[in-house]
N, C-alpha and C. Protein backbone atom coordinates (compact mmCIF):
# COMPACT_ATOMS: atom_id res chain seq x y z
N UNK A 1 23.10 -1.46 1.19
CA UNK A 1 22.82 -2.48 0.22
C UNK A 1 23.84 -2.49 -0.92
N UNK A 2 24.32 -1.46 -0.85
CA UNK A 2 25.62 -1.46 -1.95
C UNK A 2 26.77 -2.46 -2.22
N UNK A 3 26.74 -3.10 -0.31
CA UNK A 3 27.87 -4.24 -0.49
C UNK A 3 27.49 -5.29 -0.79
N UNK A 4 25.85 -5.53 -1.46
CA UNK A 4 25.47 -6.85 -1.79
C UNK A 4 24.99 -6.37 -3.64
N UNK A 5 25.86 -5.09 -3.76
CA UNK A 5 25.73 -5.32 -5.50
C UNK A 5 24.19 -4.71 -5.94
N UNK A 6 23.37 -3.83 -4.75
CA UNK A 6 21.88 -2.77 -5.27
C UNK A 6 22.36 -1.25 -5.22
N UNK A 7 22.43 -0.95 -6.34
CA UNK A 7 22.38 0.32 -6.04
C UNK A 7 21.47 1.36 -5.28
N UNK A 8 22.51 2.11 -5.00
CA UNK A 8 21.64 3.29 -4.22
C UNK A 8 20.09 3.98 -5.11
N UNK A 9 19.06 4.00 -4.55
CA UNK A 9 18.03 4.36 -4.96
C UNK A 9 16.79 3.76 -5.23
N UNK A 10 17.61 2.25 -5.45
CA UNK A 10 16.79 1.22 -5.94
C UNK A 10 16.01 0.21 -4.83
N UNK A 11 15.68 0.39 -3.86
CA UNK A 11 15.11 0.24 -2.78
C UNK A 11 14.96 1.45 -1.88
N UNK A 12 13.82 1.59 -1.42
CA UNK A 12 13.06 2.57 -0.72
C UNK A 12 12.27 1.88 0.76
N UNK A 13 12.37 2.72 2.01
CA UNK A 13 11.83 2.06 2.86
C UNK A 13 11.08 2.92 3.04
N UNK A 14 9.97 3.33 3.48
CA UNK A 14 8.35 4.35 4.11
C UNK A 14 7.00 3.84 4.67
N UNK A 15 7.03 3.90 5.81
CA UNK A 15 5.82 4.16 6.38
C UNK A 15 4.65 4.34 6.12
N UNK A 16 3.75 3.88 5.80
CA UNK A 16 2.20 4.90 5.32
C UNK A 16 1.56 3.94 6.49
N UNK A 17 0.68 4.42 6.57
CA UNK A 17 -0.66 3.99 7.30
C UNK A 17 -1.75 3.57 6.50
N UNK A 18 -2.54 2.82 6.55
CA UNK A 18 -4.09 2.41 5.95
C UNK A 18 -4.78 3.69 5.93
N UNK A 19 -4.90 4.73 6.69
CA UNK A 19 -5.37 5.96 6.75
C UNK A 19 -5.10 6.72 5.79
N UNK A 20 -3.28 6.66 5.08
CA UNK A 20 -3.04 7.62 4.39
C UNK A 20 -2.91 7.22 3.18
N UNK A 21 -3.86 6.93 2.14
CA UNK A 21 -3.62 6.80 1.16
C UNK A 21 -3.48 7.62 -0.05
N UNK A 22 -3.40 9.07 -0.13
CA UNK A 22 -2.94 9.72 -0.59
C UNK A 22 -1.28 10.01 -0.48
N UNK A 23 -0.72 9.51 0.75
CA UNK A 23 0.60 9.50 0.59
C UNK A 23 0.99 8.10 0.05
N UNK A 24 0.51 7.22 0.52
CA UNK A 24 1.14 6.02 -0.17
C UNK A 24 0.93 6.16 -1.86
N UNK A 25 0.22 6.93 -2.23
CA UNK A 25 0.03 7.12 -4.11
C UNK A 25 1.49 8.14 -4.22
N UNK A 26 1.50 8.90 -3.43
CA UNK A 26 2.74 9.89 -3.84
C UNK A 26 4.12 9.10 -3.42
N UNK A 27 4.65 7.88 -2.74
CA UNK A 27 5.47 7.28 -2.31
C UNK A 27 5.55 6.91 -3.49
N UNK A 28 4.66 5.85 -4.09
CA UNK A 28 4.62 4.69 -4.97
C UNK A 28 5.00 5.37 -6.31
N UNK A 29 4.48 6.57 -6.64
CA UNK A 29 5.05 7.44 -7.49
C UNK A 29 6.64 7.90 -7.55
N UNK A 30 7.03 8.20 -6.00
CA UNK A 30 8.14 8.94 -6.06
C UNK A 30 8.98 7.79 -6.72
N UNK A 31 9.01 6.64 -5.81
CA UNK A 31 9.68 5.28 -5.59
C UNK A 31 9.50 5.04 -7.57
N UNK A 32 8.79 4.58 -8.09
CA UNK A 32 8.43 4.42 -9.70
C UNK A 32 9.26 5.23 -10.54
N UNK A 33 9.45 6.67 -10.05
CA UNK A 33 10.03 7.82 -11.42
C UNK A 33 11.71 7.06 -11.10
N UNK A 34 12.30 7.30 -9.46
CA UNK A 34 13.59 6.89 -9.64
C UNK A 34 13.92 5.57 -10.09
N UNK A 35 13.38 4.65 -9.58
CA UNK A 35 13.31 3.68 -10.55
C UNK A 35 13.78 3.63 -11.81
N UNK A 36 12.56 4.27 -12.42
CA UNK A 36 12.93 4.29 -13.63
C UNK A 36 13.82 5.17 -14.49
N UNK A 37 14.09 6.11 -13.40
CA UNK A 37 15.61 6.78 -14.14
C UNK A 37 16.65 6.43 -14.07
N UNK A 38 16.62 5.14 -12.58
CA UNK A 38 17.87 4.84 -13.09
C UNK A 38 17.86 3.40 -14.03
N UNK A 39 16.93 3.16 -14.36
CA UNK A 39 16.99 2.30 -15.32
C UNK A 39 17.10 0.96 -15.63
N UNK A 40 17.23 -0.48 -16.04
CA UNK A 40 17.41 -1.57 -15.90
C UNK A 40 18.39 -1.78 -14.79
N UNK A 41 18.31 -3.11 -14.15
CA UNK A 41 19.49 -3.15 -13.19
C UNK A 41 20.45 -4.31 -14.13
N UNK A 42 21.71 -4.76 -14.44
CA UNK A 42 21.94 -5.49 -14.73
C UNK A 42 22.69 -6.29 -13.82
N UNK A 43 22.91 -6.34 -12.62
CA UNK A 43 23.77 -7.07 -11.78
C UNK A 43 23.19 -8.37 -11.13
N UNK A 44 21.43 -8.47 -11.27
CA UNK A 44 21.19 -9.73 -11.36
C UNK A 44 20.86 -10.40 -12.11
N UNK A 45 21.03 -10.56 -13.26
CA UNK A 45 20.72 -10.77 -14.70
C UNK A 45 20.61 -12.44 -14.72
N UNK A 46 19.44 -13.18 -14.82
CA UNK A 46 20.35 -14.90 -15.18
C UNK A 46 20.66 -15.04 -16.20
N UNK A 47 21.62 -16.00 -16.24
CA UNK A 47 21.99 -16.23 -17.70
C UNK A 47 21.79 -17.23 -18.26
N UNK A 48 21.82 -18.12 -19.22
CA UNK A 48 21.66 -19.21 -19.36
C UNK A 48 23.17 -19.94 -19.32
N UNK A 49 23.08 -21.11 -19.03
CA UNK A 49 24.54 -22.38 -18.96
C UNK A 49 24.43 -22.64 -19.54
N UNK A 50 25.27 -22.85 -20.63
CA UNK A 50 25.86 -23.90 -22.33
C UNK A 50 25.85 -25.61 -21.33
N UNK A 51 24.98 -26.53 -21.83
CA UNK A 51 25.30 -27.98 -21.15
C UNK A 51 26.32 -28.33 -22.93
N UNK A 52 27.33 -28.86 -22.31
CA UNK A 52 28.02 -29.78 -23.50
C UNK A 52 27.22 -30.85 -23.34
């Protein structure tokens, strides 16, 4: 995903089952802390257009 401008970390792929929902709480966790360490993304940012 790097050649479309996401950094590494910032998408996560995993498995859980309907069965395991104690792992899907520890995924959703793991997935949340890196997240948030690495911090805002700015590479899709919109911006606004100046209309003259």
């Amino acid at each position: 995903m790097e050649h479309m401008g996401i950094e590494p970390g910032r998408i996560q792929f995993s498995w859980v089952s309907s069965a395991e929902s104690t792992k899907f709480v520890d995924v959703v966790n793991e997935v949340t802390a890196t997240v948030k360490k690495l911090g805002p993304s700015n590479n899709f940012v919109k911006t606004k257009v100046k209309v003259a």
